[in-house]
N, C-alpha and C. Protein backbone atom coordinates (compact mmCIF):
# COMPACT_ATOMS: atom_id res chain seq x y z
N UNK A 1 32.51 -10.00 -94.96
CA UNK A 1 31.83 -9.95 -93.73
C UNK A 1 32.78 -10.48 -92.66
N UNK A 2 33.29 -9.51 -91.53
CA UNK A 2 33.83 -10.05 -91.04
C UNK A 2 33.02 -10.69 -89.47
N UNK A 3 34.04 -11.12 -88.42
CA UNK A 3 33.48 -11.87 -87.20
C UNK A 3 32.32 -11.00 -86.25
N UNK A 4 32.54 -10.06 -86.06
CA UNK A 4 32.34 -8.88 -85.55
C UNK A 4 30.65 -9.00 -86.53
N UNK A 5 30.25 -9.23 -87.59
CA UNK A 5 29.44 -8.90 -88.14
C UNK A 5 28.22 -10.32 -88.18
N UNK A 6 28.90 -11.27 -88.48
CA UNK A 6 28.65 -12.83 -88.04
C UNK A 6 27.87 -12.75 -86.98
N UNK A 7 28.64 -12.51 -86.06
CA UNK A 7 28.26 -12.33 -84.29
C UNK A 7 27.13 -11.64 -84.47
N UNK A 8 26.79 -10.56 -84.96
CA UNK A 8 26.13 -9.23 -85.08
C UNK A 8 24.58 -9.77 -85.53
N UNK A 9 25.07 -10.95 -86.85
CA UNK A 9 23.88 -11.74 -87.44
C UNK A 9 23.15 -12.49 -86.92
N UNK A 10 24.25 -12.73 -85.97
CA UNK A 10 23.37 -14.41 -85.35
C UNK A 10 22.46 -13.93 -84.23
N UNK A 11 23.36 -12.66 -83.07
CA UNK A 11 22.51 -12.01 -82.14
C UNK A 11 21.33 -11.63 -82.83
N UNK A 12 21.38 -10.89 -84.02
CA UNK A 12 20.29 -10.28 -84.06
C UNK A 12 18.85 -11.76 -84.21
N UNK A 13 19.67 -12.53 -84.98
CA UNK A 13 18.77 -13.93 -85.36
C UNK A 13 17.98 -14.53 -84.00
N UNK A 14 19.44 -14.89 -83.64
CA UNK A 14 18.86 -15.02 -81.91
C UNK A 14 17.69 -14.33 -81.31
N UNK A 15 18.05 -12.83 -81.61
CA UNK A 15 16.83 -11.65 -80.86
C UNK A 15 15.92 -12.01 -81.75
N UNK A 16 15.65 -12.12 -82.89
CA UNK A 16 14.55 -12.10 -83.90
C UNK A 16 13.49 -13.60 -83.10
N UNK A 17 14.37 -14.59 -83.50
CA UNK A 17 14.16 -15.85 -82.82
C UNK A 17 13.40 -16.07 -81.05
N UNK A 18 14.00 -15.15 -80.62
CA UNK A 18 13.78 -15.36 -78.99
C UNK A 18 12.25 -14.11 -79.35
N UNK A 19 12.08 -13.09 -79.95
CA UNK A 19 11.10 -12.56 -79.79
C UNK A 19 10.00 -12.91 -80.89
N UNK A 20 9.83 -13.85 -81.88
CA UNK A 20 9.31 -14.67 -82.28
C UNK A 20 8.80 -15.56 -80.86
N UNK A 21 9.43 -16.30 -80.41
CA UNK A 21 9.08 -17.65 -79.24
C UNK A 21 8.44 -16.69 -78.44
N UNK A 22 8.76 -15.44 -78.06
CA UNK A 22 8.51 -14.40 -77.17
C UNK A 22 6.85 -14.57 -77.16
N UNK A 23 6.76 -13.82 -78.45
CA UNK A 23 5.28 -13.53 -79.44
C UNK A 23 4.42 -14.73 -79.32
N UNK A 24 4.94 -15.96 -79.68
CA UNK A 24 4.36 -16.67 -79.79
C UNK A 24 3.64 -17.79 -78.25
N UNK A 25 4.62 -17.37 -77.56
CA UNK A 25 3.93 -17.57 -75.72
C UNK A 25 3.26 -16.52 -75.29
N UNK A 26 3.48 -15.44 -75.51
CA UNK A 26 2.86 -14.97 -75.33
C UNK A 26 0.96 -14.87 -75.81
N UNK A 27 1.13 -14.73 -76.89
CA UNK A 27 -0.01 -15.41 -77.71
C UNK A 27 -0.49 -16.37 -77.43
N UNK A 28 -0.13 -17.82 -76.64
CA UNK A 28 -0.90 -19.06 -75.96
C UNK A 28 -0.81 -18.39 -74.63
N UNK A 29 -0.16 -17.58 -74.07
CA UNK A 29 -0.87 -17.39 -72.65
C UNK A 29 -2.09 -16.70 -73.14
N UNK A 30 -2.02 -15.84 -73.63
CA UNK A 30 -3.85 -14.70 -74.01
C UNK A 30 -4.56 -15.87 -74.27
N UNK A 31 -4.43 -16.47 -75.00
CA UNK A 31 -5.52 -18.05 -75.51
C UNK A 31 -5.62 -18.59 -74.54
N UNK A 32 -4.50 -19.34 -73.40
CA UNK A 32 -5.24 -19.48 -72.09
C UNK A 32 -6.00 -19.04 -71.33
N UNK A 33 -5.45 -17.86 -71.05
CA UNK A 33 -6.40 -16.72 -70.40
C UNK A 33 -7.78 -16.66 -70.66
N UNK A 34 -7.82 -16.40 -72.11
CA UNK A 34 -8.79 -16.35 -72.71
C UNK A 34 -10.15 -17.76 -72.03
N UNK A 35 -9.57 -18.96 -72.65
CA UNK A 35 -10.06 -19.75 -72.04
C UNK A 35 -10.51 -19.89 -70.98
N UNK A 36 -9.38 -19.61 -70.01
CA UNK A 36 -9.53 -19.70 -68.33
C UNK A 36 -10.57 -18.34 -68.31
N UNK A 37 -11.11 -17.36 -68.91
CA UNK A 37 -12.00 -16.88 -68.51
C UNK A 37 -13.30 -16.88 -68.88
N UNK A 38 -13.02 -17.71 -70.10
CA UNK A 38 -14.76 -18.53 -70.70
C UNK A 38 -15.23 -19.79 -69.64
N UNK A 39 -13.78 -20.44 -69.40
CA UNK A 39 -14.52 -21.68 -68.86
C UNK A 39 -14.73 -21.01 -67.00
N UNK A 40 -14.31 -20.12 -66.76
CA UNK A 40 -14.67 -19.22 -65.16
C UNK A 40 -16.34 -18.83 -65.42
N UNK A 41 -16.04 -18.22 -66.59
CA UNK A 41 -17.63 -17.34 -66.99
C UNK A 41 -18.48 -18.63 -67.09
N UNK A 42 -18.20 -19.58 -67.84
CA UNK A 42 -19.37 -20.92 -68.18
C UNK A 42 -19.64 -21.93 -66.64
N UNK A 43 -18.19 -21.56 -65.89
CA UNK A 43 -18.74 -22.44 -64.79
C UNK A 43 -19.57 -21.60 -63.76
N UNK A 44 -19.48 -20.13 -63.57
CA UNK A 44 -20.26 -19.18 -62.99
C UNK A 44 -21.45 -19.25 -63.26
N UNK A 45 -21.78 -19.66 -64.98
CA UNK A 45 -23.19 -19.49 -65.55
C UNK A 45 -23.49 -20.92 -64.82
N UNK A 46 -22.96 -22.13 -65.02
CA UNK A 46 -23.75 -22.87 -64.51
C UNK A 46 -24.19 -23.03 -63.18
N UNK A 47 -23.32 -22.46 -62.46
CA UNK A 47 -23.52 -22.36 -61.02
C UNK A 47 -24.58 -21.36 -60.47
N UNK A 48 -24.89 -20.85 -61.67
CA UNK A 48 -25.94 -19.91 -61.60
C UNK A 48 -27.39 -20.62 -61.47
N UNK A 49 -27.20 -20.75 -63.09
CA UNK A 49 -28.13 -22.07 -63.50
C UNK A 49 -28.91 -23.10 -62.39
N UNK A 50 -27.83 -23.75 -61.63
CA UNK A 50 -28.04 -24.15 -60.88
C UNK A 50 -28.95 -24.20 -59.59
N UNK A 51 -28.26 -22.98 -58.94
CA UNK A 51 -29.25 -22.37 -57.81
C UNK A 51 -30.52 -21.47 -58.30
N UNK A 52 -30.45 -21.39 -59.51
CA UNK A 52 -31.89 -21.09 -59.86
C UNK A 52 -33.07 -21.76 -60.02
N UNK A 53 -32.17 -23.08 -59.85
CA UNK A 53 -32.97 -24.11 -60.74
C UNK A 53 -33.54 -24.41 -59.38
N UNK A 54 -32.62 -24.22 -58.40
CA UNK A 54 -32.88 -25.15 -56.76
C UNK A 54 -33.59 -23.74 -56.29
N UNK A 55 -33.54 -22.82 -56.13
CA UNK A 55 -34.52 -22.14 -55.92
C UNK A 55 -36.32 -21.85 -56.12
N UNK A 56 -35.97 -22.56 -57.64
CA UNK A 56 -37.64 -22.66 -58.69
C UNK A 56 -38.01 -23.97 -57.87
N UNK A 57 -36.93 -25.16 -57.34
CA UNK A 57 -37.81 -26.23 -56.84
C UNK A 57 -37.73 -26.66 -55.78
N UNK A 58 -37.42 -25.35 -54.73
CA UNK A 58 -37.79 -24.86 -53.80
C UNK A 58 -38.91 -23.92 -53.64
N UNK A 59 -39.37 -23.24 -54.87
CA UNK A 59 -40.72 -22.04 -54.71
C UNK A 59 -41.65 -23.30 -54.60
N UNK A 60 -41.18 -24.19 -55.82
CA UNK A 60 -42.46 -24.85 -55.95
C UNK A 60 -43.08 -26.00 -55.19
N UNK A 61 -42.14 -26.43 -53.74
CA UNK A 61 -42.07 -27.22 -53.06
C UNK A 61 -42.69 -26.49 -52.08
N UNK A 62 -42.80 -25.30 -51.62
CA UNK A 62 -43.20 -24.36 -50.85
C UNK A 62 -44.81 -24.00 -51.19
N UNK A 63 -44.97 -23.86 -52.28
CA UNK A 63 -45.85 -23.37 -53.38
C UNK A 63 -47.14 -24.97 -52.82
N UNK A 64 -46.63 -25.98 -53.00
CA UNK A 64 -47.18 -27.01 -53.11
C UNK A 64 -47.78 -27.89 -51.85
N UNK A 65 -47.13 -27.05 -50.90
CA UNK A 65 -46.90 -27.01 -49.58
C UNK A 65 -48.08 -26.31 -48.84
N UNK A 66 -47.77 -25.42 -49.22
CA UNK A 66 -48.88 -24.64 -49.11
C UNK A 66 -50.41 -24.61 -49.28
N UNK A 67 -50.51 -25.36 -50.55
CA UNK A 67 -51.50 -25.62 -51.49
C UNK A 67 -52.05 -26.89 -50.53
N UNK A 68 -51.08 -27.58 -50.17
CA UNK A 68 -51.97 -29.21 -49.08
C UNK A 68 -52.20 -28.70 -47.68
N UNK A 69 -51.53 -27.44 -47.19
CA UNK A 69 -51.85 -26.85 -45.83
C UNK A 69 -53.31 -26.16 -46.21
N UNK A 70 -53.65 -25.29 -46.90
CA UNK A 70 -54.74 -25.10 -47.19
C UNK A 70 -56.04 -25.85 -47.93
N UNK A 71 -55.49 -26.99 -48.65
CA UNK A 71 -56.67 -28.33 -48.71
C UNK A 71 -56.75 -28.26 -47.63
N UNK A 72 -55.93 -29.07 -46.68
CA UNK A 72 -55.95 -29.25 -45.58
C UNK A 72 -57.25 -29.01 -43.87
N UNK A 73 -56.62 -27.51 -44.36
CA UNK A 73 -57.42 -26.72 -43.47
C UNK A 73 -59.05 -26.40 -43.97
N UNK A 74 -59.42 -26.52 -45.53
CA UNK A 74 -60.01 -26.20 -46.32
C UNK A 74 -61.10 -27.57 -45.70
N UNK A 75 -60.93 -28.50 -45.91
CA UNK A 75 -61.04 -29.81 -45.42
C UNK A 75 -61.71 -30.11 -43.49
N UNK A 76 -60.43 -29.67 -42.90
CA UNK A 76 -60.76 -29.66 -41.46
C UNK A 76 -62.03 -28.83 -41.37
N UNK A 77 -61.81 -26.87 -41.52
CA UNK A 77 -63.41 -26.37 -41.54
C UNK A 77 -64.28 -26.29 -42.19
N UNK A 78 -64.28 -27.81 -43.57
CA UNK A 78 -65.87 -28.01 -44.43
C UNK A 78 -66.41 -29.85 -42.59
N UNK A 79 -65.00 -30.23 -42.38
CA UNK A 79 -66.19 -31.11 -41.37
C UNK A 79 -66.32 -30.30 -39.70
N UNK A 80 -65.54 -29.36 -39.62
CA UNK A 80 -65.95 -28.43 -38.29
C UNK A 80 -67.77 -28.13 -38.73
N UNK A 81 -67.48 -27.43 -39.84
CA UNK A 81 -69.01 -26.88 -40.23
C UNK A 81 -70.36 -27.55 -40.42
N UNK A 82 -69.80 -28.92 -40.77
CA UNK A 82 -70.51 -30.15 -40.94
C UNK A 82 -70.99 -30.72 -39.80
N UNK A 83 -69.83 -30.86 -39.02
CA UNK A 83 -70.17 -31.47 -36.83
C UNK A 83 -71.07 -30.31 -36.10
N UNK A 84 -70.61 -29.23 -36.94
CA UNK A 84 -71.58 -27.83 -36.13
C UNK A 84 -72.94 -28.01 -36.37
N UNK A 85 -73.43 -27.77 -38.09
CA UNK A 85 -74.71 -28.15 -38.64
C UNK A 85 -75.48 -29.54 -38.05
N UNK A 86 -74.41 -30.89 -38.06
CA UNK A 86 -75.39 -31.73 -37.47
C UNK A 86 -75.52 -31.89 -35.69
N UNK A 87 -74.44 -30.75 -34.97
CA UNK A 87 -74.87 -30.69 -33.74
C UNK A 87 -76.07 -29.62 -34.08
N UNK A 88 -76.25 -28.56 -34.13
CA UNK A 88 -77.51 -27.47 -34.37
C UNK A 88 -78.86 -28.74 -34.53
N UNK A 89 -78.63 -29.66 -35.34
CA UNK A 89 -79.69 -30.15 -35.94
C UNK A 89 -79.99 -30.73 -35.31
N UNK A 90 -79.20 -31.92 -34.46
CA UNK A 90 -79.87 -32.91 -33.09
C UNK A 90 -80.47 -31.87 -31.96
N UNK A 91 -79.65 -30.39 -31.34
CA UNK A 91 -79.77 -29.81 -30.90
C UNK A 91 -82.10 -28.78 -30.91
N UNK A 92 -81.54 -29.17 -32.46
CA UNK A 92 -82.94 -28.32 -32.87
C UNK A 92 -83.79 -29.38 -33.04
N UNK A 93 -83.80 -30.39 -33.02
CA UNK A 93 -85.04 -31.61 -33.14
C UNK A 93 -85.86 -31.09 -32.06
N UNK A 94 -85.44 -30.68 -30.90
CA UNK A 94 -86.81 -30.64 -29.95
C UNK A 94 -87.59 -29.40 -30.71
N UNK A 95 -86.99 -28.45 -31.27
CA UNK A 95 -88.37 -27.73 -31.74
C UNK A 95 -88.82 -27.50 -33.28
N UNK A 96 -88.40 -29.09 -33.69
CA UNK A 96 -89.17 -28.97 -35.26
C UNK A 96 -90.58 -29.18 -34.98
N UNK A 97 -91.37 -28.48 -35.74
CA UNK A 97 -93.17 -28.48 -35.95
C UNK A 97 -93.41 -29.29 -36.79
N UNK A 98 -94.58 -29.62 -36.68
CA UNK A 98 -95.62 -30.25 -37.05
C UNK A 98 -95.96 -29.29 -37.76
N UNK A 99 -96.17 -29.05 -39.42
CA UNK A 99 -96.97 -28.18 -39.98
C UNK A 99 -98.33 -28.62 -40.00
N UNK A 100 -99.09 -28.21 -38.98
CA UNK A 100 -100.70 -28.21 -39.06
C UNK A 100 -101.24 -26.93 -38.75
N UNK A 101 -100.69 -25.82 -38.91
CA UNK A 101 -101.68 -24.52 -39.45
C UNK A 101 -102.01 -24.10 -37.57
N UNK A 102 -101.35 -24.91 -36.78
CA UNK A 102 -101.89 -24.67 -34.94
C UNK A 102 -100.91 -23.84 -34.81
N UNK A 103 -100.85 -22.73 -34.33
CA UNK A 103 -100.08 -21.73 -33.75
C UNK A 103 -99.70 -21.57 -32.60
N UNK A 104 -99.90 -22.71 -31.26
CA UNK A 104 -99.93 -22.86 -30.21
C UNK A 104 -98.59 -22.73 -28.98
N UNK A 105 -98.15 -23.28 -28.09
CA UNK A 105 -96.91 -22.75 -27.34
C UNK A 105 -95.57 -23.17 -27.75
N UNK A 106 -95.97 -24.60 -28.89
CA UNK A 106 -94.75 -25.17 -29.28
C UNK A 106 -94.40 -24.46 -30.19
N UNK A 107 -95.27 -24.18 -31.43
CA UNK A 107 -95.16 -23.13 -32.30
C UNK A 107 -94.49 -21.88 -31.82
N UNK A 108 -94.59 -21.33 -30.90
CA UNK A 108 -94.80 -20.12 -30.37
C UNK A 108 -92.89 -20.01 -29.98
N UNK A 109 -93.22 -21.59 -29.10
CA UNK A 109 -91.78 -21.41 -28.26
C UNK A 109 -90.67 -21.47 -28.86
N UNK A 110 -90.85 -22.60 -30.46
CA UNK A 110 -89.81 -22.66 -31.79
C UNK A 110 -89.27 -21.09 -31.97
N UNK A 111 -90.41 -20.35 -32.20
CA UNK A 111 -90.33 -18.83 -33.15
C UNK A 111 -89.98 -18.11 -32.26
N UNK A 112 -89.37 -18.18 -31.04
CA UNK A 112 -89.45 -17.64 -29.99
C UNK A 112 -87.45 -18.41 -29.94
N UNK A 113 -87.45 -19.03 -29.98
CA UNK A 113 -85.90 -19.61 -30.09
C UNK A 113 -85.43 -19.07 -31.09
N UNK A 114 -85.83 -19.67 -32.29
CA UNK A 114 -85.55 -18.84 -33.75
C UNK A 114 -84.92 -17.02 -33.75
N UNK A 115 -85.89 -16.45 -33.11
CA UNK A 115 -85.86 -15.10 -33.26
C UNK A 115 -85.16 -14.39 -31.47
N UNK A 116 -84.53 -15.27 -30.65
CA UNK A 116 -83.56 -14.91 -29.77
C UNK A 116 -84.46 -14.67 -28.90
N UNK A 117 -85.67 -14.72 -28.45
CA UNK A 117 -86.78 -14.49 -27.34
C UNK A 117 -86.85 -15.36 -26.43
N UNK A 118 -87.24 -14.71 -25.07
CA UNK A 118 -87.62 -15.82 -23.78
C UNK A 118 -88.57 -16.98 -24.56
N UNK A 119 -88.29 -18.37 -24.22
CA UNK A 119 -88.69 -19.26 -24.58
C UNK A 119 -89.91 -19.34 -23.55
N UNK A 120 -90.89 -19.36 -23.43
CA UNK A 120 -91.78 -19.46 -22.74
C UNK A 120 -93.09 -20.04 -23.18
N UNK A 121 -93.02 -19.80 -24.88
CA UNK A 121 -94.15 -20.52 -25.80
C UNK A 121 -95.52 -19.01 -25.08
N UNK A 122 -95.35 -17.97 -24.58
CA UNK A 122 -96.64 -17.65 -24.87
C UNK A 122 -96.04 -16.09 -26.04
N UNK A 123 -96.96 -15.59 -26.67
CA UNK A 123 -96.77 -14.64 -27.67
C UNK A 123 -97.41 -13.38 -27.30
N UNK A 124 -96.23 -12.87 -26.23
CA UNK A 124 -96.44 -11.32 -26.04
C UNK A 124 -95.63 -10.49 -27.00
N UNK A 125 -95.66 -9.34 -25.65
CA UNK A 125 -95.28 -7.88 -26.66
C UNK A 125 -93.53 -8.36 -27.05
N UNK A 126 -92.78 -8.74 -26.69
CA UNK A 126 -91.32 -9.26 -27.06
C UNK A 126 -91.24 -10.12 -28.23
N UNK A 127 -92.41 -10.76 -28.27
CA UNK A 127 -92.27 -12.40 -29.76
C UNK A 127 -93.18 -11.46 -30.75
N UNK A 128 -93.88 -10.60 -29.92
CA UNK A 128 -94.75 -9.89 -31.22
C UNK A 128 -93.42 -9.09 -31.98
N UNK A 129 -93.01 -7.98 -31.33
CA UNK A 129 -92.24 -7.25 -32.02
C UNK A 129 -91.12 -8.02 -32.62
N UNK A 130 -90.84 -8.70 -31.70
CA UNK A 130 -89.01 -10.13 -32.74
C UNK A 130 -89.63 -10.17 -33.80
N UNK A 131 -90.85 -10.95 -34.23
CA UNK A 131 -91.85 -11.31 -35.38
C UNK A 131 -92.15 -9.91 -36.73
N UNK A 132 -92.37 -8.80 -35.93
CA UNK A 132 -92.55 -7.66 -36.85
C UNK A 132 -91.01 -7.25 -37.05
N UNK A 133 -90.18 -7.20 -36.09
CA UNK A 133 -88.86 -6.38 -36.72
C UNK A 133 -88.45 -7.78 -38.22
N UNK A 134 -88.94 -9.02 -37.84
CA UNK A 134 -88.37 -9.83 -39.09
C UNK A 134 -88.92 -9.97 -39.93
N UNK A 135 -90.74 -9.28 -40.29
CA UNK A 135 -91.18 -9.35 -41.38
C UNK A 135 -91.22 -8.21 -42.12
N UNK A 136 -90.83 -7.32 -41.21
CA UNK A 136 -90.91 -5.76 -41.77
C UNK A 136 -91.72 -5.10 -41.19
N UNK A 137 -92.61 -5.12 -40.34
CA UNK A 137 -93.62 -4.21 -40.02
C UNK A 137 -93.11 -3.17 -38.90
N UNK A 138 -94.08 -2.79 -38.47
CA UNK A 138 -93.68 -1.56 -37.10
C UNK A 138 -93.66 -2.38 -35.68
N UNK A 139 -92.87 -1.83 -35.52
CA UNK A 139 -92.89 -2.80 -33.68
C UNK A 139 -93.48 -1.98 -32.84
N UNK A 140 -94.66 -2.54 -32.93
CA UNK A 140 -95.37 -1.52 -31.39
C UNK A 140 -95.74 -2.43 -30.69
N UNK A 141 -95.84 -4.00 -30.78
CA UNK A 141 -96.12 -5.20 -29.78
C UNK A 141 -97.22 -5.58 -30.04
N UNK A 142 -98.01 -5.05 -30.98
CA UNK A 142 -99.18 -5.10 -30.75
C UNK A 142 -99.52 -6.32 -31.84
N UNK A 143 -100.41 -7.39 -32.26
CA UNK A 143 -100.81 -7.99 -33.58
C UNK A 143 -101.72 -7.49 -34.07
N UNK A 144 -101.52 -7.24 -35.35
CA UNK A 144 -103.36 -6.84 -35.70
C UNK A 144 -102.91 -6.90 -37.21
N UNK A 145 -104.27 -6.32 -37.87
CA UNK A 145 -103.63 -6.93 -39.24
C UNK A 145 -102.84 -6.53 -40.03
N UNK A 146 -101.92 -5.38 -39.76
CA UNK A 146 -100.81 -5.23 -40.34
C UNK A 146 -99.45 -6.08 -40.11
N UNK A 147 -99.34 -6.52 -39.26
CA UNK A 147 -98.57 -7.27 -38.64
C UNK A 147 -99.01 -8.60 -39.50
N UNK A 148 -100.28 -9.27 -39.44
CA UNK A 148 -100.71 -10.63 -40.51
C UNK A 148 -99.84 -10.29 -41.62
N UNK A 149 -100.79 -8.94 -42.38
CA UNK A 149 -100.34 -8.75 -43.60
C UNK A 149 -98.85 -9.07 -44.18
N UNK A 150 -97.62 -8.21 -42.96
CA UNK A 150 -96.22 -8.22 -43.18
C UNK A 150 -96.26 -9.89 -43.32
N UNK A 151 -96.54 -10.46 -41.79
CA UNK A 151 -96.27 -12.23 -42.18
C UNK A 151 -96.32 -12.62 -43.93
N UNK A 152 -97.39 -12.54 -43.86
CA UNK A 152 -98.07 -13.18 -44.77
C UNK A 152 -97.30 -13.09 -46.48
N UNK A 153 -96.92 -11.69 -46.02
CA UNK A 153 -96.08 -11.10 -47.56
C UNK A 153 -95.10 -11.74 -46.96
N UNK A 154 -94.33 -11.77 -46.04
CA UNK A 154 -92.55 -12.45 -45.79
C UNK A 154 -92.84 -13.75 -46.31
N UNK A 155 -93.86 -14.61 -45.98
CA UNK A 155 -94.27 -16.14 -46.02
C UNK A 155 -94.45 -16.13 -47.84
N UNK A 156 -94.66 -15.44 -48.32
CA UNK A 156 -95.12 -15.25 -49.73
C UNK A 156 -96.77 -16.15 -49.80
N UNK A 157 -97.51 -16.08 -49.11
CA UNK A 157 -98.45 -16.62 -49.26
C UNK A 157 -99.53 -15.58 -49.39
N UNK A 158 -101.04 -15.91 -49.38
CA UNK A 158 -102.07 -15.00 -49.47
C UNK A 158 -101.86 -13.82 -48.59
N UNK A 159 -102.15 -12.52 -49.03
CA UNK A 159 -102.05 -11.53 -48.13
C UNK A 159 -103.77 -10.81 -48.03
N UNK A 160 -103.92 -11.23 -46.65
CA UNK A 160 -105.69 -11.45 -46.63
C UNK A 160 -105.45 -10.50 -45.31
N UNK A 161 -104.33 -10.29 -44.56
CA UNK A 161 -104.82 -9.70 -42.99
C UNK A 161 -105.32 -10.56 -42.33
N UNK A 162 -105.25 -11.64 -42.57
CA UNK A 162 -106.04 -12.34 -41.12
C UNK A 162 -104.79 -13.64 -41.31
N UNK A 163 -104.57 -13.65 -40.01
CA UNK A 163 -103.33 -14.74 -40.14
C UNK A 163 -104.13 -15.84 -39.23
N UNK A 164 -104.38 -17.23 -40.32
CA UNK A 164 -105.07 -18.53 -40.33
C UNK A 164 -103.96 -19.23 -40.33
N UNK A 165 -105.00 -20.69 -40.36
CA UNK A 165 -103.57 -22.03 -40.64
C UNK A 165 -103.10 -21.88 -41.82
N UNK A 166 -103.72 -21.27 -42.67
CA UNK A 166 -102.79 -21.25 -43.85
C UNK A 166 -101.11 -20.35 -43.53
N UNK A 167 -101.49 -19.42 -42.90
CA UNK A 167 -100.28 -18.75 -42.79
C UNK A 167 -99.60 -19.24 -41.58
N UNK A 168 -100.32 -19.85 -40.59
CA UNK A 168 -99.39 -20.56 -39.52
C UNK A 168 -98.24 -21.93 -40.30
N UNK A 169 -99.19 -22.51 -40.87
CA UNK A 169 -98.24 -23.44 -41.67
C UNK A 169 -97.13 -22.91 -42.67
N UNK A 170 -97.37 -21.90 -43.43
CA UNK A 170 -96.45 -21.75 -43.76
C UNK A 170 -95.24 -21.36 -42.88
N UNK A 171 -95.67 -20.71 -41.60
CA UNK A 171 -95.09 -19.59 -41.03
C UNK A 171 -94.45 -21.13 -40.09
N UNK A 172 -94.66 -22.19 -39.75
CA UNK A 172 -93.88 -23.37 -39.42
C UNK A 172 -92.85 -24.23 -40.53
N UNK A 173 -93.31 -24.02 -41.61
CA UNK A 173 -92.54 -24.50 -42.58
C UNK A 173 -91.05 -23.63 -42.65
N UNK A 174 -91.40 -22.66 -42.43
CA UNK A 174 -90.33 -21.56 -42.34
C UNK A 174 -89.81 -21.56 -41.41
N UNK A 175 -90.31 -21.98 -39.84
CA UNK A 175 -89.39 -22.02 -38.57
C UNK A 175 -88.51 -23.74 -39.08
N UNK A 176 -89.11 -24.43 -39.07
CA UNK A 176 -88.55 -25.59 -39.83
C UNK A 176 -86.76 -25.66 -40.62
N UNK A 177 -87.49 -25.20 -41.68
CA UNK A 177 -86.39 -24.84 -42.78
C UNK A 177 -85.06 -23.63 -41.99
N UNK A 178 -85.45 -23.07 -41.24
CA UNK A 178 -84.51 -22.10 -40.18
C UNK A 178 -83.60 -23.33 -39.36
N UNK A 179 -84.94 -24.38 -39.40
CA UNK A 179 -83.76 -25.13 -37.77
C UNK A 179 -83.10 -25.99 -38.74
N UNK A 180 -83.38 -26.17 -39.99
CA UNK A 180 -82.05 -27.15 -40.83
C UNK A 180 -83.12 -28.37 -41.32
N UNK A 181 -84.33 -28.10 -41.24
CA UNK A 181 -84.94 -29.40 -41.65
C UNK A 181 -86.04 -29.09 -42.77
């Protein structure tokens, strides 16, 4: 073997050698890489993770938010409705009845408020018909005993046609219970 061939051995050793080291950096860069794109992908996922998480407790901060704006309000118009009912009710004291079966102008003038009519307490053709359009009968203004009768069936009491204290009282118990009492 001569020099020429030596030389020939060692280059090639050398080349064998240098593309071995070659191979083998190469091979830890891909494994870096590799890495550097799991730990890119795992820090992406968590960053994901993350704002999902701040998003869910943000819905639910919103969510919850919401939920005390509507107690809230839920709250404000159960005592609006409450200040309304007990204004109506001081308001309506002047025409709670006396249930005593008297059908007279106070009677008259209650059922006459009740049913949107000139307050005047007397019972013409306007309180007659308010009275029949709310018990059911025919509105011709007139009373007579169809008009009792309707009362009397709306009142659920005796249906006799002749409207007495029995049916005035009821028929006050019922303006009554209208004004909140």
């Amino acid at each position: 073997m001569g020099l020429f061939d030596k030389f020939k051995n060692k280059e090639a050793e050398v080349k064998k050698e240098a593309e071995a080291k070659t191979a083998e950096v190469k091979k830890e860069a891909e494994e870096a890489a590799a890495k550097l794109k799991a730990a890119e992908a795992k820090a992406r996922e968590e960053a994901f993770n993350k704002r999902n998480e701040a998003v869910k407790a943000a819905q639910q901060e919103k969510i919850a938010a919401e939920q005390k704006v509507a107690e809230a309000k839920a709250a404000a118009e159960q005592k609006v409705a409450e200040a309304k009912e007990a204004a109506k009710k001081e308001a309506n004291k002047v025409f709670k009845l006396a249930v005593d079966g008297d059908f007279g102008p106070k009677s008259i003038k209650t059922v006459q408020h009740l049913l949107g009519c000139k307050e005047d307490g007397i019972c013409g053709t306007e309180t007659i018909k308010a009275i029949q359009k709310l018990v059911g009968a025919d509105q011709d203004g007139v009373w007579g005993t169809q008009t009792s009768k309707a009362l009397q069936k709306f009142l659920g009491v005796t249906v006799d046609g002749v409207a007495g204290p029995e049916t005035f009282k009821a028929f006050q118990k019922w303006a009554n219970k209208e004004l909140g009492f």
